[in-house]
C-alpha atoms as a PDB file:
ATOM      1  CA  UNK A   1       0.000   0.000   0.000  1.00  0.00           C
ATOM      2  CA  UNK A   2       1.146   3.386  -0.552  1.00  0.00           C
ATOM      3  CA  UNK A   3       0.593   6.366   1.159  1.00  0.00           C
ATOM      4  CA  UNK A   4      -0.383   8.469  -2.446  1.00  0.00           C
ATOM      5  CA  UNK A   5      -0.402  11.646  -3.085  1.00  0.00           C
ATOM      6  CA  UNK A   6      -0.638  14.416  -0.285  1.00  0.00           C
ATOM      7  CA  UNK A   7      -2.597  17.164  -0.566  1.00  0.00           C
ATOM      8  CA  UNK A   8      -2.676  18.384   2.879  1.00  0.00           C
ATOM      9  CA  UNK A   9      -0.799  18.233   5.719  1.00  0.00           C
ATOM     10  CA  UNK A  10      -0.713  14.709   7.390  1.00  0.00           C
ATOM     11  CA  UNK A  11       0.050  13.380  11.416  1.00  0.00           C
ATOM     12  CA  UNK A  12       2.354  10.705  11.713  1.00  0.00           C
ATOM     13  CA  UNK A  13       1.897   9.356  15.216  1.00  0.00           C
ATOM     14  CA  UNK A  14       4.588   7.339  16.757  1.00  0.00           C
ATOM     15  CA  UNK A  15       4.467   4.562  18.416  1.00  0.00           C
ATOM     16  CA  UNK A  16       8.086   3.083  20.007  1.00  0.00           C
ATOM     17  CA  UNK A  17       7.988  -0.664  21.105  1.00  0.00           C
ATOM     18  CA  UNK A  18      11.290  -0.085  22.873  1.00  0.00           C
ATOM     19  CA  UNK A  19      11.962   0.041  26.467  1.00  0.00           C
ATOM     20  CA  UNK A  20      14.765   2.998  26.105  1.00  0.00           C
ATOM     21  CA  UNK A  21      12.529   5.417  23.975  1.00  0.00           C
ATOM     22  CA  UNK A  22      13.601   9.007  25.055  1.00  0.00           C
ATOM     23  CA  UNK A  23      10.047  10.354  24.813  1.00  0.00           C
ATOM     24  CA  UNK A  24       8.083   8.031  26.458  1.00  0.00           C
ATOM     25  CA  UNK A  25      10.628   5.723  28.759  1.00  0.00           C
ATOM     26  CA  UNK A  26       9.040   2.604  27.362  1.00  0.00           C
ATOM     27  CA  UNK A  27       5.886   2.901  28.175  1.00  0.00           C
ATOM     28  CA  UNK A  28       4.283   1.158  25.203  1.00  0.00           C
ATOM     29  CA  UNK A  29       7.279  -1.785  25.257  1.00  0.00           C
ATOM     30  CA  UNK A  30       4.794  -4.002  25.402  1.00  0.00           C
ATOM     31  CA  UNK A  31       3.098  -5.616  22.271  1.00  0.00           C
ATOM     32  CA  UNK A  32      -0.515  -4.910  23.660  1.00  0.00           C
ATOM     33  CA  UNK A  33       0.367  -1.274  25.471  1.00  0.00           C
ATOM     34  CA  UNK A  34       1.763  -0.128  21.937  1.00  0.00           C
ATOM     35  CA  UNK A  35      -1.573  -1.408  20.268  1.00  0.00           C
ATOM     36  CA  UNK A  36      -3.750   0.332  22.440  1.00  0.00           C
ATOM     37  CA  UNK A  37      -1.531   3.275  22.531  1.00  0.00           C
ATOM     38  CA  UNK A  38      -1.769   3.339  18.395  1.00  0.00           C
ATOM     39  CA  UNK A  39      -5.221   2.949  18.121  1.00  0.00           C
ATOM     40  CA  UNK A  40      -5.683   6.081  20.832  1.00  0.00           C
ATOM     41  CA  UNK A  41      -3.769   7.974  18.353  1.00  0.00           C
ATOM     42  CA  UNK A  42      -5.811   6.890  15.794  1.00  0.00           C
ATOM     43  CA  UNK A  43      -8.987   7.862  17.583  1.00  0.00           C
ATOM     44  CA  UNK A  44      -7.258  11.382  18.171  1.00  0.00           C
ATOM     45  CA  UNK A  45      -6.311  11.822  14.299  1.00  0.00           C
ATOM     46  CA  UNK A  46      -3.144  10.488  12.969  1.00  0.00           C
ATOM     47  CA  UNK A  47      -2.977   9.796   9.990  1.00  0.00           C
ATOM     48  CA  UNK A  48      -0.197   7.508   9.824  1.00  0.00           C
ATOM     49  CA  UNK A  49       1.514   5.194  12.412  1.00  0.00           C
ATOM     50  CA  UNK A  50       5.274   5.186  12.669  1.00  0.00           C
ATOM     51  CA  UNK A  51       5.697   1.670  14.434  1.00  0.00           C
ATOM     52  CA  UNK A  52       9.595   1.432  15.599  1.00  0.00           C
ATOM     53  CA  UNK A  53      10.851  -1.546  17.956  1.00  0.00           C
ATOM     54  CA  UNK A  54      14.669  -0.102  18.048  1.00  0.00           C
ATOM     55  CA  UNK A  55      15.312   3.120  19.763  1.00  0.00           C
ATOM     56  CA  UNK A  56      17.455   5.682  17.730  1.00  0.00           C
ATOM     57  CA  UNK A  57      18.088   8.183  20.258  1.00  0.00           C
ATOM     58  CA  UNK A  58      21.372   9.820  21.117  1.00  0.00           C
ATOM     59  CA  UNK A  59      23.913   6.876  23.021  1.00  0.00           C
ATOM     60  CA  UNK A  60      21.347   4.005  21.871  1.00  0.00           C
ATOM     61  CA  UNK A  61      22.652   0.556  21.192  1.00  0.00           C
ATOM     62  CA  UNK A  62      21.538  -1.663  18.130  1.00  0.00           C
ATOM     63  CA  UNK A  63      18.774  -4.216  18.636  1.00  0.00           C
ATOM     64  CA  UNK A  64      19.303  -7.638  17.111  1.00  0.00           C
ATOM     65  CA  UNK A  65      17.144  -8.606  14.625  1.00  0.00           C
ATOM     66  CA  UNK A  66      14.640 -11.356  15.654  1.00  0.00           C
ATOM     67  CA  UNK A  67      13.698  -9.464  19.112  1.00  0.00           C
ATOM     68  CA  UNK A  68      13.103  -6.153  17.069  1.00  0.00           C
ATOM     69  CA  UNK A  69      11.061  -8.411  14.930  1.00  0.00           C
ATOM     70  CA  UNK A  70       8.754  -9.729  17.826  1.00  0.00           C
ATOM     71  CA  UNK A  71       8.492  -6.037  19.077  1.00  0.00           C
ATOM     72  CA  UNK A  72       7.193  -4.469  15.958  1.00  0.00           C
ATOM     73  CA  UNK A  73       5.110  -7.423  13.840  1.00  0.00           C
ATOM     74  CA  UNK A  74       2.242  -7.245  16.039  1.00  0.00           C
ATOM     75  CA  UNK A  75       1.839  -4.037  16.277  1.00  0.00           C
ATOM     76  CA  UNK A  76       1.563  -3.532  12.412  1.00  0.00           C
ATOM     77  CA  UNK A  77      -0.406  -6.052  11.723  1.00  0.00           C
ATOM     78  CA  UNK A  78      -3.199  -4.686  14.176  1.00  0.00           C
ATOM     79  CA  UNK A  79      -3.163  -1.389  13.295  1.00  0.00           C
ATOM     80  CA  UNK A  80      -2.765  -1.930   9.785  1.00  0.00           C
ATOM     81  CA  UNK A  81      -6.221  -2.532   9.635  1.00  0.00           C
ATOM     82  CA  UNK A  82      -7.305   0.762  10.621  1.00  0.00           C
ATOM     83  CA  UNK A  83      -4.343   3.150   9.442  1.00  0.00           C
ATOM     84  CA  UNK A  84      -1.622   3.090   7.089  1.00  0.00           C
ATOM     85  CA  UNK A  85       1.670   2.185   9.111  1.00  0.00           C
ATOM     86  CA  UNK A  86       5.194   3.001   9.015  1.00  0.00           C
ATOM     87  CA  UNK A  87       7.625   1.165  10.344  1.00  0.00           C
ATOM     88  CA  UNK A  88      10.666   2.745  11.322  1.00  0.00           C
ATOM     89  CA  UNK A  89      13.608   0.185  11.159  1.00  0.00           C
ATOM     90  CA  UNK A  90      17.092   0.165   9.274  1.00  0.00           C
ATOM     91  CA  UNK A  91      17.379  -3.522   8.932  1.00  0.00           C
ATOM     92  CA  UNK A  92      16.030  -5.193   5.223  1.00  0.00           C
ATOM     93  CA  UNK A  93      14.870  -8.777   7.322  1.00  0.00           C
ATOM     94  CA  UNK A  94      12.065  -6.223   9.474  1.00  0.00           C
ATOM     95  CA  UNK A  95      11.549  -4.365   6.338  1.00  0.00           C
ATOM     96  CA  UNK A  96      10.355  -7.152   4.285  1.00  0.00           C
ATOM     97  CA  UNK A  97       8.235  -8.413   7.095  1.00  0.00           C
ATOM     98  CA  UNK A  98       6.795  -5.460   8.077  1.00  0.00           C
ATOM     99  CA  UNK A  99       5.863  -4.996   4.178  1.00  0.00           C
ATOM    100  CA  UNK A 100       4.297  -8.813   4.320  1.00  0.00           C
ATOM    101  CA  UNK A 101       2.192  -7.613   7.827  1.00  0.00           C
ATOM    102  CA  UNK A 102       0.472  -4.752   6.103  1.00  0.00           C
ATOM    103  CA  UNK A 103       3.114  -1.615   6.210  1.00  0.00           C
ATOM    104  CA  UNK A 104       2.390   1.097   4.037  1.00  0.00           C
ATOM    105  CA  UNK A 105       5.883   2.767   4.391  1.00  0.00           C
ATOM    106  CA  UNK A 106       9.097   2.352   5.690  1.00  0.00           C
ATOM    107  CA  UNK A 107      10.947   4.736   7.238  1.00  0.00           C
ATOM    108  CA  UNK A 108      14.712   4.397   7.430  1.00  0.00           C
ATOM    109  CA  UNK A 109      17.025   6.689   9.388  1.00  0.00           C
ATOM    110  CA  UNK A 110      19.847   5.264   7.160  1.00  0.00           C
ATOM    111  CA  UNK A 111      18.174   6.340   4.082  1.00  0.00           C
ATOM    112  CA  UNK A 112      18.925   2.789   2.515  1.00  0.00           C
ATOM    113  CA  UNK A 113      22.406   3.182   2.505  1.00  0.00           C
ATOM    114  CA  UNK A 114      24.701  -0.148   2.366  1.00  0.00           C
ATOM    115  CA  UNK A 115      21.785  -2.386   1.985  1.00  0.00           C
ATOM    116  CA  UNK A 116      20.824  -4.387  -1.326  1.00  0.00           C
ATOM    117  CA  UNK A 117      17.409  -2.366  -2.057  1.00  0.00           C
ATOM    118  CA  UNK A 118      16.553  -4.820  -5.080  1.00  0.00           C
ATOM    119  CA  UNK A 119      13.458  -6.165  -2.889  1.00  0.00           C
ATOM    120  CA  UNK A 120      11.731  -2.805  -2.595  1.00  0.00           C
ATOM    121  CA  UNK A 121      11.589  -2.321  -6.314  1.00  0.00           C
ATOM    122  CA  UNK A 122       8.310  -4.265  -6.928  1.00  0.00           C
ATOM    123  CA  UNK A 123       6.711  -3.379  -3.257  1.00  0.00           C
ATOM    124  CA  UNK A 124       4.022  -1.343  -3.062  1.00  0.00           C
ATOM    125  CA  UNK A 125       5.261   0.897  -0.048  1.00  0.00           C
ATOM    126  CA  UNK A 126       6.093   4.152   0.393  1.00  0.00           C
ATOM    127  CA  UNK A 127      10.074   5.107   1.262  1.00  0.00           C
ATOM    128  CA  UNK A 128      11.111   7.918   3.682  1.00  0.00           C
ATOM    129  CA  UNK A 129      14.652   8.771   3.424  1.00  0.00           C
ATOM    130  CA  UNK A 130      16.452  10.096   6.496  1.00  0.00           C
ATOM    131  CA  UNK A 131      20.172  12.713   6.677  1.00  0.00           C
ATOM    132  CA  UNK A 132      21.925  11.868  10.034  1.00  0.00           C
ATOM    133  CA  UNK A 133      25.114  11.986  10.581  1.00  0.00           C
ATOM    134  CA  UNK A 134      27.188   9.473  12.232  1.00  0.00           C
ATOM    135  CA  UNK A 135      25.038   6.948  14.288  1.00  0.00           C
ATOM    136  CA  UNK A 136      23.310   6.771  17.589  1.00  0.00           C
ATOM    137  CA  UNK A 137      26.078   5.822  19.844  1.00  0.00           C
ATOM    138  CA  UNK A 138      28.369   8.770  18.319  1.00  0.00           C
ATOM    139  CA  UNK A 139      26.087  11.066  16.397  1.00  0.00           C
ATOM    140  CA  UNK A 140      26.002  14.452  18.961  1.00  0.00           C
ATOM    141  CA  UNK A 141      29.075  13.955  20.046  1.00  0.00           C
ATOM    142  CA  UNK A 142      30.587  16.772  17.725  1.00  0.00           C
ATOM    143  CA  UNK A 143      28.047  17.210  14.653  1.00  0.00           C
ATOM    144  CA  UNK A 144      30.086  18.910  12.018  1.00  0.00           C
ATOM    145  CA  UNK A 145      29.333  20.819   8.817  1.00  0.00           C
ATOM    146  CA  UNK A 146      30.905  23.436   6.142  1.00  0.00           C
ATOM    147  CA  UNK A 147      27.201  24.236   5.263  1.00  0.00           C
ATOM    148  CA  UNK A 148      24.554  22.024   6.847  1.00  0.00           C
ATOM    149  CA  UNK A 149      21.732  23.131   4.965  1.00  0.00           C
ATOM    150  CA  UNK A 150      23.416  22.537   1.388  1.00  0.00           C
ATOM    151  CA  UNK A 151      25.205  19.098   2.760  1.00  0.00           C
ATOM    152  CA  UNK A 152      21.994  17.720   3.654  1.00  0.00           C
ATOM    153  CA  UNK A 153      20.592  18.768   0.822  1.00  0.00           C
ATOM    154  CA  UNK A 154      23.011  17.166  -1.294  1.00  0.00           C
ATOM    155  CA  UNK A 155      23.006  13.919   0.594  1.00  0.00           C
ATOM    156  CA  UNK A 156      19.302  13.306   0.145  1.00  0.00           C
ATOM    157  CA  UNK A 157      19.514  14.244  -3.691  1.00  0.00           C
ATOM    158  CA  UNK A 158      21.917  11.541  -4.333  1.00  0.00           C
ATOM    159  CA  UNK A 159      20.068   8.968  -1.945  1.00  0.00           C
ATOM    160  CA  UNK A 160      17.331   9.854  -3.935  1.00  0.00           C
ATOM    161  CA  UNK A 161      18.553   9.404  -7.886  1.00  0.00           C
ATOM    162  CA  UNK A 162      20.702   6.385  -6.739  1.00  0.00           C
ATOM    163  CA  UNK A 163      17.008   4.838  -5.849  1.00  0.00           C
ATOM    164  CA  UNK A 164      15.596   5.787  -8.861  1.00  0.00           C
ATOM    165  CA  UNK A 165      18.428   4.346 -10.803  1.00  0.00           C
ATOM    166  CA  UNK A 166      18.083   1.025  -8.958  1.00  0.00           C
ATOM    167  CA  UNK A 167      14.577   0.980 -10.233  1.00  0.00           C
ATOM    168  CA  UNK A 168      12.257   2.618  -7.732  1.00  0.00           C
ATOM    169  CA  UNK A 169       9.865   5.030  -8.688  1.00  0.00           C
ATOM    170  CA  UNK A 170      10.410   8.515  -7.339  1.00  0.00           C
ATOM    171  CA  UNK A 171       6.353   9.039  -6.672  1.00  0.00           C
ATOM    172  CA  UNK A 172       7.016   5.933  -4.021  1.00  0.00           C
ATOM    173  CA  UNK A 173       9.889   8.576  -1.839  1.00  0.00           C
ATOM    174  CA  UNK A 174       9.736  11.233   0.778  1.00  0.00           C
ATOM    175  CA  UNK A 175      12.408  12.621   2.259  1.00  0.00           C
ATOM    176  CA  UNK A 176      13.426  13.788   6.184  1.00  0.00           C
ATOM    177  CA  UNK A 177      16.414  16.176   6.990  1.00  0.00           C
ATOM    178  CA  UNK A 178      16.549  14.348   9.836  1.00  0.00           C
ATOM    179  CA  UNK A 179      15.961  16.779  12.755  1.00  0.00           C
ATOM    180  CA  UNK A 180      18.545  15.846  15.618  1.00  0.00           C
ATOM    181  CA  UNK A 181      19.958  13.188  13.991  1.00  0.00           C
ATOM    182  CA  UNK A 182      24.303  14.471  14.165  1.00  0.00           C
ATOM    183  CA  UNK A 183      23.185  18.140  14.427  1.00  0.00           C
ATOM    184  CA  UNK A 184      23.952  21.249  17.014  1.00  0.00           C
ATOM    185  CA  UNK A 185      20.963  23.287  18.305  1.00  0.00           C
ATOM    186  CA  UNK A 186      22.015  26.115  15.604  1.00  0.00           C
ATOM    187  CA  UNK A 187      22.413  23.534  12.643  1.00  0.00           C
ATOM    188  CA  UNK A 188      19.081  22.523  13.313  1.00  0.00           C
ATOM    189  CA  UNK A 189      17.545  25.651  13.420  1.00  0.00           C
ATOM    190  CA  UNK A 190      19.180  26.116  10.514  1.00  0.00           C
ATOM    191  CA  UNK A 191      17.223  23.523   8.623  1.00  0.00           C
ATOM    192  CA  UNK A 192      13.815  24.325  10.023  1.00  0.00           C
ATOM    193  CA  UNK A 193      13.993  27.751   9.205  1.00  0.00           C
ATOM    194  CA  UNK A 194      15.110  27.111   5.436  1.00  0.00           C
ATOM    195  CA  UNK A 195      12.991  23.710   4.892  1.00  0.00           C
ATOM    196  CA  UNK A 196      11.321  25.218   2.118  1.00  0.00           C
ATOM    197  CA  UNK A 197      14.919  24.620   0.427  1.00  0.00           C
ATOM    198  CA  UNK A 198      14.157  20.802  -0.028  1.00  0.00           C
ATOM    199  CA  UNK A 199      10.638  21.566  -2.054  1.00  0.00           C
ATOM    200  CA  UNK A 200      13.508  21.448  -4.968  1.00  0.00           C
ATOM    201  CA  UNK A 201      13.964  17.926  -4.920  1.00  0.00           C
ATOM    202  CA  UNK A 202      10.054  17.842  -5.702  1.00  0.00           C
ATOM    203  CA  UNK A 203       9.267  14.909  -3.159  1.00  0.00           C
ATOM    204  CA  UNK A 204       7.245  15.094  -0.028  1.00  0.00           C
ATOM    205  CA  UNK A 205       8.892  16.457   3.392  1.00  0.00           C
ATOM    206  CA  UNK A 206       8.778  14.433   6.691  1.00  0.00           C
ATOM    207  CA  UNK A 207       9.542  16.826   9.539  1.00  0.00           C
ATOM    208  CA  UNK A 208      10.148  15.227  12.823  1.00  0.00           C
ATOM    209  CA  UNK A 209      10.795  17.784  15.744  1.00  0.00           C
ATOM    210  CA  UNK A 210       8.327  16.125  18.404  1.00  0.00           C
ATOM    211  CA  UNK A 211       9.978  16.699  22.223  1.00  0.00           C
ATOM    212  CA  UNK A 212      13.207  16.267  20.597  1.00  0.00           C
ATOM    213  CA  UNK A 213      16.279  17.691  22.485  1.00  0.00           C
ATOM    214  CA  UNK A 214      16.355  21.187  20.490  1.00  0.00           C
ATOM    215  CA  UNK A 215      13.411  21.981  21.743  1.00  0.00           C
ATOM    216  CA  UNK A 216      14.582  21.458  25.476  1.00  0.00           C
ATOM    217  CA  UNK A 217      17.343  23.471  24.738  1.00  0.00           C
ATOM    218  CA  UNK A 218      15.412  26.763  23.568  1.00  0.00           C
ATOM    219  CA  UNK A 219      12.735  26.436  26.539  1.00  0.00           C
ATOM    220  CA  UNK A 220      14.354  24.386  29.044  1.00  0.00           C
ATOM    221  CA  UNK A 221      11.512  21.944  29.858  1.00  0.00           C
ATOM    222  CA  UNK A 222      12.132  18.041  29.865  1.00  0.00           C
ATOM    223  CA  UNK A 223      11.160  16.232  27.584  1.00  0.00           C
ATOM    224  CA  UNK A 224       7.626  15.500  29.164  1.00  0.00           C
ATOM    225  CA  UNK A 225       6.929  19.601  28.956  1.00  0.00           C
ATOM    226  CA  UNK A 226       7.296  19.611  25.349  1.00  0.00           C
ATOM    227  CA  UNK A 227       4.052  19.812  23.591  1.00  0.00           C
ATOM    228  CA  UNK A 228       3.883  23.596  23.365  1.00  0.00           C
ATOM    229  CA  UNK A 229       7.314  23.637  21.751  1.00  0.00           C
ATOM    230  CA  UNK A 230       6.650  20.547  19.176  1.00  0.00           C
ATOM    231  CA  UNK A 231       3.532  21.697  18.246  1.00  0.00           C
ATOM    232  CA  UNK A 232       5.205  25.270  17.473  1.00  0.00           C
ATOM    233  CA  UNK A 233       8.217  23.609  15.600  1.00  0.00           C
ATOM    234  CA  UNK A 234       5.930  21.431  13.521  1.00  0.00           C
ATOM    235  CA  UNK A 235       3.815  24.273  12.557  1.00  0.00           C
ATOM    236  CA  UNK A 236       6.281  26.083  11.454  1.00  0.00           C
ATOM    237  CA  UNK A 237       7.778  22.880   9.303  1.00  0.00           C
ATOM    238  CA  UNK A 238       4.381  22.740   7.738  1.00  0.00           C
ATOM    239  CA  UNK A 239       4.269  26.155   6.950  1.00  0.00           C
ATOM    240  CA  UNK A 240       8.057  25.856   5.018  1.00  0.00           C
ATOM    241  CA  UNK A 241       6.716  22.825   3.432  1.00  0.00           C
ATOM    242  CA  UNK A 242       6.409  19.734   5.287  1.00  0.00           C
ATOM    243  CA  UNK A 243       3.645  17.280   3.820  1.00  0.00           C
ATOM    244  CA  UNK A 244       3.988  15.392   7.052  1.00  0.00           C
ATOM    245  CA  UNK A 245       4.583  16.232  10.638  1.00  0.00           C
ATOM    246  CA  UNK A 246       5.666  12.818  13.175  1.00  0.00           C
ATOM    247  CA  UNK A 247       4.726  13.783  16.637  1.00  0.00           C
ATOM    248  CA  UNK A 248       3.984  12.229  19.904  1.00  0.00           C
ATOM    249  CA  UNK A 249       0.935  14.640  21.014  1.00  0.00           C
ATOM    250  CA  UNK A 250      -1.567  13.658  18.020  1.00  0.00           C
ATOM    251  CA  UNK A 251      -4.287  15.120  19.262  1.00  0.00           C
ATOM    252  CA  UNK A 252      -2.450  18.859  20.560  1.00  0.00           C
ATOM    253  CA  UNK A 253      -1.350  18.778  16.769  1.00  0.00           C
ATOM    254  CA  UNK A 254      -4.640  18.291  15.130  1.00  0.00           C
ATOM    255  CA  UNK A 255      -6.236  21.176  16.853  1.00  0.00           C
ATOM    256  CA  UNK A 256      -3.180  23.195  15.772  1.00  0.00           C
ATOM    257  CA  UNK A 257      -3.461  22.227  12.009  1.00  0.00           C
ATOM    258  CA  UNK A 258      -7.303  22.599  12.104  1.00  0.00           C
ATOM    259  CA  UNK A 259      -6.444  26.383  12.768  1.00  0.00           C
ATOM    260  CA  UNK A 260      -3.631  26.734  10.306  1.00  0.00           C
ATOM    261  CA  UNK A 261      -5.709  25.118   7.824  1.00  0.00           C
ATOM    262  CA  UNK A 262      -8.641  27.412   8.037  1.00  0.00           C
ATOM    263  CA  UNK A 263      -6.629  30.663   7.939  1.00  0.00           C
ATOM    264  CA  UNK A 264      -4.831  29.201   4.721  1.00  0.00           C
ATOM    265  CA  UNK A 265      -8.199  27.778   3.234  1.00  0.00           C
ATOM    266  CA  UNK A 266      -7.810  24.017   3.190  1.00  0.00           C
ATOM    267  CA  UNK A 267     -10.534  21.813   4.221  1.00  0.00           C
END
């Protein structure tokens, strides 16, 4: 299933099956708390799921395979049924189960780098590509750039011809600058205030700023004070571009794009 054309903003809620999540602590680790947690987003408006069973926070380790498997399966193929799901993984074996349990999209922080994509050609999915620098363990340690904004740029360019080379069809790709992912308060910042710089590459724009660390840092609330703050940052990503907003606090951000969408005349 794809997630088609958008002609509005979207709400990607997220759901982490992890114990270690920095937003949530683990509260949804469980198969059956991260189901009922899903469908109460569903109930308060997302439009899309991002189901993700290994944590990529700053100083996270890797999850093997076959227990981020039994975190995430489940989950996808109950909400599946009601939503179209993401699953947020950087390891082909989840990918091409989560695409046999229903996913509509897969959303890789690694933007498919390394990995043999040839399965994804003939899938019906959607693909989000992801910029981060370095990896979880090492990745804000000392984030490092001659030009952020034009580096990130370029990297998602070539991630996304060297996709549509292998044979997958650009209409299947979004792509995500990757908010906090190897970048200083100021880089990031950066990024969300020139977003609308990535509408040249002509794909769809995930923004993902929910509670995330940047936020802390500008109004020094944990991470549990944050709603305010995301729902301000994602606003603003929507209104440089962004076709789709991944948040934590669905329902805050529907009630914040209900407004923004009447003053700008979308139903």
């Amino acid at each position: 299933m794809l997630i088609g054309k958008i002609s509005s903003p979207l709400i990607m809620g997220v759901v982490n099956v992890t114990p270690d999540s920095f937003s949530d602590g683990g509260r949804f680790f469980s198969v059956e708390s991260a189901i009922d947690h899903g469908l109460k987003l569903i109930e308060e408006g997302a439009d899309i799921i991002d189901v993700g069973g290994e944590s990529s926070r700053p100083g996270a380790l890797p999850v093997p395979t076959d227990e981020e498997l039994s975190r995430v399966i489940p989950v996808v193929e109950a909400l599946a049924r009601s939503v179209p799901v993401s699953v947020d993984t950087v390891k082909p074996e989840v990918m091409m189960d989560a695409i046999s349990a229903g996913a509509a999209m897969i959303n890789d922080i690694n933007a498919l780098s390394d990995i043999d994509v040839s399965f994804l050609i003939d899938a019906s999915i959607s693909i989000c590509l992801m910029h981060k620098q370095g990896d979880p363990m090492t990745m804000q340690l000392d984030p490092s750039y001659n030009d952020v904004l034009e580096e990130v740029y370029g990297f998602l360019e070539k991630r996304v011809d060297a996709l549509v080379e292998a044979g997958i069809s650009k209409e299947r790709l979004l792509i995500d600058p990757g908010f906090g992912f190897g970048k200083t308060l100021e880089q990031n910042l950066m990024l969300l205030r020139h977003l609308d710089r990535f509408l040249a590459l002509d794909l769809p724009i995930l923004a993902g700023l929910s509670r995330k660390s940047m936020l802390g840092a500008i109004t020094g609330r944990p991470v549990s004070e944050r709603v305010h703050a995301s729902v301000a940052a994602s606003l603003i990503a929507v209104q440089k571009g962004a076709s789709i907003v991944r948040v934590h606090d669905v329902s805050a951000m529907r009630d914040a794009l209900k407004i923004l969408n009447a003053v700008e005349g979308r139903a």
